[in-house]
Protein backbone atom coordinates (compact mmCIF):
# COMPACT_ATOMS: atom_id res chain seq x y z
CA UNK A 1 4.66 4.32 -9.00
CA UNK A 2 1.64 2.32 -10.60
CA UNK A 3 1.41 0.52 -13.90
CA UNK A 4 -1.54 0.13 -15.70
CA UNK A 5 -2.90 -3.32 -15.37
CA UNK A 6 -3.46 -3.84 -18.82
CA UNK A 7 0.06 -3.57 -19.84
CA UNK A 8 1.67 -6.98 -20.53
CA UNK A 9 4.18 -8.07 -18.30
CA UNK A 10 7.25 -7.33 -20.72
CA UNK A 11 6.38 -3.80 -21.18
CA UNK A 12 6.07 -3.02 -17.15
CA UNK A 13 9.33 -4.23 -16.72
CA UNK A 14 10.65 -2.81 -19.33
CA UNK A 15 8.86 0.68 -18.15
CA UNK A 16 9.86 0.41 -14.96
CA UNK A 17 13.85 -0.62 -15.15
CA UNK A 18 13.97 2.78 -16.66
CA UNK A 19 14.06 4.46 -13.64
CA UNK A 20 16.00 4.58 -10.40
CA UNK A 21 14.21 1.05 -9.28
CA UNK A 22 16.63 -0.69 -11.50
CA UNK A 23 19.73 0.54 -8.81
CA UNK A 24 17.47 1.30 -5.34
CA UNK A 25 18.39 -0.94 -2.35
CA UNK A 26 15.92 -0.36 -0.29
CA UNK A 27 12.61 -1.43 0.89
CA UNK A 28 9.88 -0.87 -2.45
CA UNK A 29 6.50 -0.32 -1.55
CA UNK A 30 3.82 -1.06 -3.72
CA UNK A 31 0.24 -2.73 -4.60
CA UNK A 32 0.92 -5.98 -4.97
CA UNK A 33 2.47 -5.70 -8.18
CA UNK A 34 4.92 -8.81 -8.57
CA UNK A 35 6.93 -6.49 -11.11
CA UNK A 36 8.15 -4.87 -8.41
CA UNK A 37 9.50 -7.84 -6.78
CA UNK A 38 12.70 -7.68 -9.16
CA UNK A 39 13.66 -4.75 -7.23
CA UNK A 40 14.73 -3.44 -4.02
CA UNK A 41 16.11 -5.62 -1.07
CA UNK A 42 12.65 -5.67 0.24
CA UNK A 43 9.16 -4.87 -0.25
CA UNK A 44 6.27 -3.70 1.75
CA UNK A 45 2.71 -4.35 0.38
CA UNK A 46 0.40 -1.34 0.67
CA UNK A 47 -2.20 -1.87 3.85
CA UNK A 48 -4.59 0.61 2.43
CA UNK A 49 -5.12 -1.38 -0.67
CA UNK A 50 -5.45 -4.65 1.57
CA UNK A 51 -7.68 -2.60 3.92
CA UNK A 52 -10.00 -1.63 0.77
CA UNK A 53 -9.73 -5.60 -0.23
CA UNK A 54 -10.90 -7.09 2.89
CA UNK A 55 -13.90 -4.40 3.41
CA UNK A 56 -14.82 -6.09 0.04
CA UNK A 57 -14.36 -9.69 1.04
CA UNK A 58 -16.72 -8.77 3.81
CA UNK A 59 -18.80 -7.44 1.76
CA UNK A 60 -19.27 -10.23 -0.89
CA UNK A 61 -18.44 -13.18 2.00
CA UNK A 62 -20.95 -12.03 4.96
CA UNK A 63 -20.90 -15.47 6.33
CA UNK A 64 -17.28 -15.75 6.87
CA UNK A 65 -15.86 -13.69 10.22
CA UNK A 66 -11.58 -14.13 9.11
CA UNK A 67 -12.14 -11.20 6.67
CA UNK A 68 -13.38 -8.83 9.70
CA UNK A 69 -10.90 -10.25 12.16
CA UNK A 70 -7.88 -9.31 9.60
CA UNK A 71 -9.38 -6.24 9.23
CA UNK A 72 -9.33 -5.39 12.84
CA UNK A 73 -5.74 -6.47 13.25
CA UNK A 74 -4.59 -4.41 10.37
CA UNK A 75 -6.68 -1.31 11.97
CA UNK A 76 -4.68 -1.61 15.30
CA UNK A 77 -1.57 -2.40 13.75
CA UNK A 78 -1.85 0.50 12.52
CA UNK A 79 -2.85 2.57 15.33
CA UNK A 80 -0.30 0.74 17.09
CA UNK A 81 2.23 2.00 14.27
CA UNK A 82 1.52 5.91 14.25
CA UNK A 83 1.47 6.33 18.05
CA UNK A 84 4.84 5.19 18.18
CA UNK A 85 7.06 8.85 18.83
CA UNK A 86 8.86 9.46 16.02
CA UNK A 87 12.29 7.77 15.88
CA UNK A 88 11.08 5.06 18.34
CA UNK A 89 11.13 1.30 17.05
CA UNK A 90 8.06 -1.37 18.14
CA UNK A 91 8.32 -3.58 20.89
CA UNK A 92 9.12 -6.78 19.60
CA UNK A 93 6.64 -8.38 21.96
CA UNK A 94 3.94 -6.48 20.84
CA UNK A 95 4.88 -7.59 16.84
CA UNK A 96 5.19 -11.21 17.94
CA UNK A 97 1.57 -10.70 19.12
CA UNK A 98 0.39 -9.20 16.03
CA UNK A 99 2.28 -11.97 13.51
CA UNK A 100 0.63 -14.57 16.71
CA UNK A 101 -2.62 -13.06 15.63
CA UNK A 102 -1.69 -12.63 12.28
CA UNK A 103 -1.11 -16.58 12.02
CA UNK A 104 -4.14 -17.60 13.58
CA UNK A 105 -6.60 -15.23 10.80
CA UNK A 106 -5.16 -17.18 8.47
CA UNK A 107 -5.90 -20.78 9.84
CA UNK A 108 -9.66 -19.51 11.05
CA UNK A 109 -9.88 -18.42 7.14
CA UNK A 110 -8.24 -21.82 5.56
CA UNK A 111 -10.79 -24.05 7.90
CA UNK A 112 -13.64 -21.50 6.72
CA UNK A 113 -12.88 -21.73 2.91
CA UNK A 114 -12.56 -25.26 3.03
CA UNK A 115 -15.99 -25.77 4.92
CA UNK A 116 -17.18 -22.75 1.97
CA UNK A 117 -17.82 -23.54 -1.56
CA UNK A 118 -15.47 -21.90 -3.76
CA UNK A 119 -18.17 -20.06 -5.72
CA UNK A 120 -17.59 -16.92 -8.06
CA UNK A 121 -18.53 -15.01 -5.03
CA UNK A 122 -15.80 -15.82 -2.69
CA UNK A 123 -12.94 -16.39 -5.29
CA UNK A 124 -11.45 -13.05 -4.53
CA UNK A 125 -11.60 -13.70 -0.79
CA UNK A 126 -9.97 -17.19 -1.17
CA UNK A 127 -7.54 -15.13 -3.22
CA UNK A 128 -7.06 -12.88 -0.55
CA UNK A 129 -6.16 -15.49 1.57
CA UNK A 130 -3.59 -17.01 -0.30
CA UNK A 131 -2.04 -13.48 -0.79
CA UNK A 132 -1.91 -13.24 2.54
CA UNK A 133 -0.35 -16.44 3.61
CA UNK A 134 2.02 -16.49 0.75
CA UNK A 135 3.47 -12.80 1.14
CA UNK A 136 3.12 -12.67 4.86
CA UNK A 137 6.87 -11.45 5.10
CA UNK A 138 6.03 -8.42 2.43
CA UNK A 139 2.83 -7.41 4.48
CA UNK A 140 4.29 -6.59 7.99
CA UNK A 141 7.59 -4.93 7.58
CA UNK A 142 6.30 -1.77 8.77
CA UNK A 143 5.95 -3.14 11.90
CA UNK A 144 9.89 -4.66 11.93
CA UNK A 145 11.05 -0.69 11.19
CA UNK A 146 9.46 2.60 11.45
CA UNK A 147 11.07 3.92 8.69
CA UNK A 148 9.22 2.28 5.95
CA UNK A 149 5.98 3.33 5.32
CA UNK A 150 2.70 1.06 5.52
CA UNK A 151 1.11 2.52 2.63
CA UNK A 152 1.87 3.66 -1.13
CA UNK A 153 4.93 5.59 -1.67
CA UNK A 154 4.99 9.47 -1.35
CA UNK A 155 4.71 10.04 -5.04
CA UNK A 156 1.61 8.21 -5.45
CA UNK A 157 0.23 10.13 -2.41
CA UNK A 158 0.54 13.36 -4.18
CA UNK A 159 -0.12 12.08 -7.45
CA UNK A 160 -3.88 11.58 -5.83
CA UNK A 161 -4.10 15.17 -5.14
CA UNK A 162 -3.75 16.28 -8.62
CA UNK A 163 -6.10 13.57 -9.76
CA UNK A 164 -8.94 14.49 -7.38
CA UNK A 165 -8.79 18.21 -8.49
CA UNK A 166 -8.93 16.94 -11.73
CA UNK A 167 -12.34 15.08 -11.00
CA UNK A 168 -13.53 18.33 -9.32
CA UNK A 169 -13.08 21.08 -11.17
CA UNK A 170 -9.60 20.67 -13.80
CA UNK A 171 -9.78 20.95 -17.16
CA UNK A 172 -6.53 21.23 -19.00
CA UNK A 173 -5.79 22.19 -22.62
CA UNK A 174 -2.91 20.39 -22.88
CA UNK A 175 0.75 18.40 -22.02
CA UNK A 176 2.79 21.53 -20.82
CA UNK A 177 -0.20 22.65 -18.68
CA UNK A 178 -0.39 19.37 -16.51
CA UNK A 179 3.15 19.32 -16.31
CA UNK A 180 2.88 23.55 -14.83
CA UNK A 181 0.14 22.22 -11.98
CA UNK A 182 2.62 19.37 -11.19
CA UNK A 183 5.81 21.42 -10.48
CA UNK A 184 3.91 24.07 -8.83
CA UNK A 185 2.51 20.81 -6.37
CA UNK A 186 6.00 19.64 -6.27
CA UNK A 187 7.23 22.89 -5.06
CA UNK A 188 5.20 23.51 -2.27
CA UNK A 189 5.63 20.21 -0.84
CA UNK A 190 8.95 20.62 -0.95
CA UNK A 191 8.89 24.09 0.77
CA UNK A 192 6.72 22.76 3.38
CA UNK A 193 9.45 19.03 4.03
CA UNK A 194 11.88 22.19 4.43
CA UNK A 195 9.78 24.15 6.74
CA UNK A 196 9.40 27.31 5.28
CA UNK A 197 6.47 29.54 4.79
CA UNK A 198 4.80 28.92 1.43
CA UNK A 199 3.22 31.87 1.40
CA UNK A 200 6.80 34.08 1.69
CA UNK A 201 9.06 32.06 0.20
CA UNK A 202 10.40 33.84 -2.86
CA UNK A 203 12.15 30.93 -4.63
């Protein structure tokens, strides 16, 4: 689920304590959003949207080398992650590596910011930083167990698929129309999570 930005805070708590968040006891995983952090028993940040913020610290800080190392420990994390056979947990000395490694990004980047002027061009990467040493426990859970995902909900996933079709080549007429492409989505992936033949399946 994603709020607009713009919304004030009131209203995107408001929006989203009407739905099952407001009794869901598990792990929430989201962008970053602290309005999410008044649900769940946990939270998982999504690495994709971190991924996508340090390619642009790089990018605006090409002096500074924390943003690439953080990038390449998030990479094989993650490759570390998805090659695990499905049902298997990490090796907890591999993660104590990682959060080792994890640790010592962040000191390289707190001696390189304070050696850095804090110009309007490296605000978001100091940002960043902070982010990342303040919510280290919501950034790595994915590592601690397999079954919570390391980036955006399923929802939001397929929610993407719609919206690039409708950059390509959608153009709908109206409400009841977006809500026919969106149940026809839903019930193929649904078919498919249940292994059947979307091409046969009469229901």
């Amino acid at each position: 689920m994603r709020i607009p930005p713009f919304f004030p805070s009131k209203y995107r708590k408001a929006r989203v304590s009407s739905t099952f968040l407001q009794d869901y006891v598990g792990t929430v995983v989201h962008d970053h959003d602290k309005t999410f952090y008044s649900y769940g028993i946990g939270h998982q940040e999504c690495t994709q949207h971190d991924i996508r913020y340090l390619i642009g610290s790089i990018q605006n800080e090409p002096g500074l080398t924390w943003n690439r190392q953080m990038l390449s420990l998030f990479r094989a994390m993650l490759h570390y992650r998805n090659g695990l056979p499905e049902g298997a947990q990490a090796d907890p000395q591999v993660v104590f590596g990682f959060e080792k490694e994890y640790d010592s990004i962040l000191g390289k980047a707190e001696e390189e910011y304070t050696d850095e002027a804090l110009n309007d061009d490296c605000r978001e990467g100091y940002n960043l930083f902070i982010r990342f040493r303040e919510y280290k426990e919501n950034k790595l859970p994915f590592l601690h167990d397999t079954r919570v995902p390391a980036n955006n909900p399923l929802c939001e996933r397929l929610a993407g698929v719609y919206k690039r079709k409708q950059k390509q080549a959608v153009t709908l007429r109206s409400y009841k129309n977006l809500c026919c492409i969106c149940d026809g989505l839903s019930v193929v992936y649904l078919l498919r999570l249940q292994g059947e033949n979307v091409y046969s399946e009469d229901s």
